[in-house]
Protein backbone atom coordinates (compact mmCIF):
# COMPACT_ATOMS: atom_id res chain seq x y z
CA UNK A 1 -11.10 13.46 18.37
CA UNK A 2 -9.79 13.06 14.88
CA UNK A 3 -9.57 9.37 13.46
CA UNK A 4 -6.08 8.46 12.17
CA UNK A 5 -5.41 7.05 8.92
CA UNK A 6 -5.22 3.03 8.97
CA UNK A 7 -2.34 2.00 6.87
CA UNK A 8 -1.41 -2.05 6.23
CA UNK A 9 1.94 -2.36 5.41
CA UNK A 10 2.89 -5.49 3.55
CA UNK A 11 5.68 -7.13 2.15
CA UNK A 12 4.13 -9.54 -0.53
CA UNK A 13 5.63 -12.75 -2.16
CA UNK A 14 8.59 -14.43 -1.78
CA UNK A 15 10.74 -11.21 -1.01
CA UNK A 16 12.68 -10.79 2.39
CA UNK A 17 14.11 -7.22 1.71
CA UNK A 18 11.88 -5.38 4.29
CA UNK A 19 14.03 -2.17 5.11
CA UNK A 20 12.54 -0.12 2.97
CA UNK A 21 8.79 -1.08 3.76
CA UNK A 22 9.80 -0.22 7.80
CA UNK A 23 10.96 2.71 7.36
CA UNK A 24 7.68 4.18 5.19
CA UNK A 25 6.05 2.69 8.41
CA UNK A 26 7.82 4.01 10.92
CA UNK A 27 7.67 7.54 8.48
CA UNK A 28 3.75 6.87 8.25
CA UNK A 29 3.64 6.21 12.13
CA UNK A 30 5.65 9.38 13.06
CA UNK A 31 3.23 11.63 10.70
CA UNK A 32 0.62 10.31 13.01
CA UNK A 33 -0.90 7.26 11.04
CA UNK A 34 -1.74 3.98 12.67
CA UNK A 35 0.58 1.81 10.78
CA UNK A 36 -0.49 -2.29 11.06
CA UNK A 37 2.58 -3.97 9.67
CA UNK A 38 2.49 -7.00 8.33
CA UNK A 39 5.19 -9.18 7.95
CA UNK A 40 7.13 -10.57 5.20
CA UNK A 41 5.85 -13.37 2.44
CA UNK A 42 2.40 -12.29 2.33
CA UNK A 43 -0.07 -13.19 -0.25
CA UNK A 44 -2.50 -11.25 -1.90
CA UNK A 45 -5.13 -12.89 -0.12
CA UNK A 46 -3.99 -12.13 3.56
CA UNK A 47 -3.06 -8.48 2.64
CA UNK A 48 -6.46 -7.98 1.89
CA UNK A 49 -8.23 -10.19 4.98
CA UNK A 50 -5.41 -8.00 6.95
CA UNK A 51 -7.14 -4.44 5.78
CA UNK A 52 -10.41 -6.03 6.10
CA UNK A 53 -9.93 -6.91 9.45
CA UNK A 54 -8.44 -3.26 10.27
CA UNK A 55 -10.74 -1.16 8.40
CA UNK A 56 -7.55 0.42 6.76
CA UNK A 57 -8.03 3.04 4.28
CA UNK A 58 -4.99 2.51 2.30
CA UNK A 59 -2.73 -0.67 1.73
CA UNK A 60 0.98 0.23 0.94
CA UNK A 61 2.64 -3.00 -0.79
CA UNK A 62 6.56 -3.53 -0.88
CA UNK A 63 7.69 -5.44 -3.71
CA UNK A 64 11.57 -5.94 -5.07
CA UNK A 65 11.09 -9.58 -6.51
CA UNK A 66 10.36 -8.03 -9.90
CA UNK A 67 6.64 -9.77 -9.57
CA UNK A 68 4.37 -6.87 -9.30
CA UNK A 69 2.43 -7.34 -12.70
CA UNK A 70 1.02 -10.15 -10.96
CA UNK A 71 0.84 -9.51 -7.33
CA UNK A 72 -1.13 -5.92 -7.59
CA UNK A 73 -3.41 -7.12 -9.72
CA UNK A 74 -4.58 -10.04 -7.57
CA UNK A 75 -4.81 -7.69 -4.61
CA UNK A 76 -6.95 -5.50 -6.95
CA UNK A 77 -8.97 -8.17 -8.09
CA UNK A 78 -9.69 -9.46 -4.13
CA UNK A 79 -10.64 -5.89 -2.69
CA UNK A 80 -13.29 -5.94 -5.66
CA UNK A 81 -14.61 -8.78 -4.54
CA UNK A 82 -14.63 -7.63 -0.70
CA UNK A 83 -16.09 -3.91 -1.83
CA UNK A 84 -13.00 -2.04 -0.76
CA UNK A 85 -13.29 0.80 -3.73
CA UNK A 86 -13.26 2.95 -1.03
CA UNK A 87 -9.41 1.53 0.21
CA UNK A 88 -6.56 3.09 -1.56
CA UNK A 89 -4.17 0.57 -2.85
CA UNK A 90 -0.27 2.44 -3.14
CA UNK A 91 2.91 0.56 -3.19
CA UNK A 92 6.98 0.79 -3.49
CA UNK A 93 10.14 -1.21 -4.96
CA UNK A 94 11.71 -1.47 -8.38
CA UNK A 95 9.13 -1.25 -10.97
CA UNK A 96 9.87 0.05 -14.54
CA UNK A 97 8.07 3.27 -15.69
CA UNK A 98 5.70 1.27 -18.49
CA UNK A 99 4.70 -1.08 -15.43
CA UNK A 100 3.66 1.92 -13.09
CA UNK A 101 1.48 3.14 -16.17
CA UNK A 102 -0.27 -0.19 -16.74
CA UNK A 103 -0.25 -0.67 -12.39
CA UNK A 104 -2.26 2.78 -12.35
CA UNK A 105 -5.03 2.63 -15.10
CA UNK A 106 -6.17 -0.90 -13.15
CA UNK A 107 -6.47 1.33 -10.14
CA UNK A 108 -3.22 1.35 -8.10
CA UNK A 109 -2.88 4.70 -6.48
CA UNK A 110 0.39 5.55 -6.80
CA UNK A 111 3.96 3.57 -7.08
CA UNK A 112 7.21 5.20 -5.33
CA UNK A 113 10.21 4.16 -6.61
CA UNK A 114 13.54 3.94 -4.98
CA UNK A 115 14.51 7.68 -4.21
CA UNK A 116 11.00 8.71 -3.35
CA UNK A 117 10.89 10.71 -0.05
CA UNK A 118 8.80 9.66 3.35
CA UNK A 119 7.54 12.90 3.24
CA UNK A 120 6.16 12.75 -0.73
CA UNK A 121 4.90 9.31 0.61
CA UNK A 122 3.44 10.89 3.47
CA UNK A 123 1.87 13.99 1.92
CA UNK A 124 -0.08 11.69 -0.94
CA UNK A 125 -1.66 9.49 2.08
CA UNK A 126 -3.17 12.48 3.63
CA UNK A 127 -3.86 14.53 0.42
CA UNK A 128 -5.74 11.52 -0.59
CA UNK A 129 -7.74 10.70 2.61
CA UNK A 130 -8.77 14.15 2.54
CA UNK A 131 -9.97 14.19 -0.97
CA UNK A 132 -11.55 10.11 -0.20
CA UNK A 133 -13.51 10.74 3.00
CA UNK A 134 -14.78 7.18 4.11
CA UNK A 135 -16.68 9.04 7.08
């Protein structure tokens, strides 16, 4: 049998706008992915202790509040320090087009922005599992 791609879900900070985060899970879930949903106000710190704990191989991170210069670099900076280079970090909300540049030379995967499809979403997940075997 076939393992299924882990995915954490999170919705990071102070923002409560989830909508958009459950329905990439539920889109992730109906592709066939084991989606482990978080919750909202996470910090970068349980995110990570989160994938840790369910040997996910990618982390998809929410974020409206306009904060994600600081909050994907933290959750960078703590899957270095647990040896998750093998753990793709992707994420979603309103982030300008010069942020998603700087967000993706420090090693985010890829950003979707308001618009994106489930499917696009979905497609890049597998496409990059695929090309990131971790067994």
């Amino acid at each position: 049998m076939e393992r299924k791609i882990r995915v954490v879900i999170a919705k990071a900070g102070l923002d409560g706008h989830d909508r958009g985060a459950k329905v990439v899970a539920a889109a992730l879930r109906d592709a066939g992915m084991e989606i482990i949903y978080t919750g909202l106000r996470q910090t970068p710190e349980m995110i990570v202790v989160a994938a840790l704990q369910e040997d996910a191989d990618a982390i998809g991170v929410s974020i409206l509040s306009g904060a994600h210069m600081t909050i994907f670099p933290k959750i960078l900076n703590m899957m270095k320090l647990k040896n998750m280079h093998d753990v793709l970090l992707f994420g979603g909300g309103i982030i300008p087009e010069s942020d998603i540049a700087k967000l993706k030379s420090m090693g985010v995967g890829e950003l979707f922005t308001p618009g994106a499809s489930t499917s696009e979403i979905t497609d890049f997940l597998i496409e990059w599992v695929k090309k990131n075997p971790r067994y």
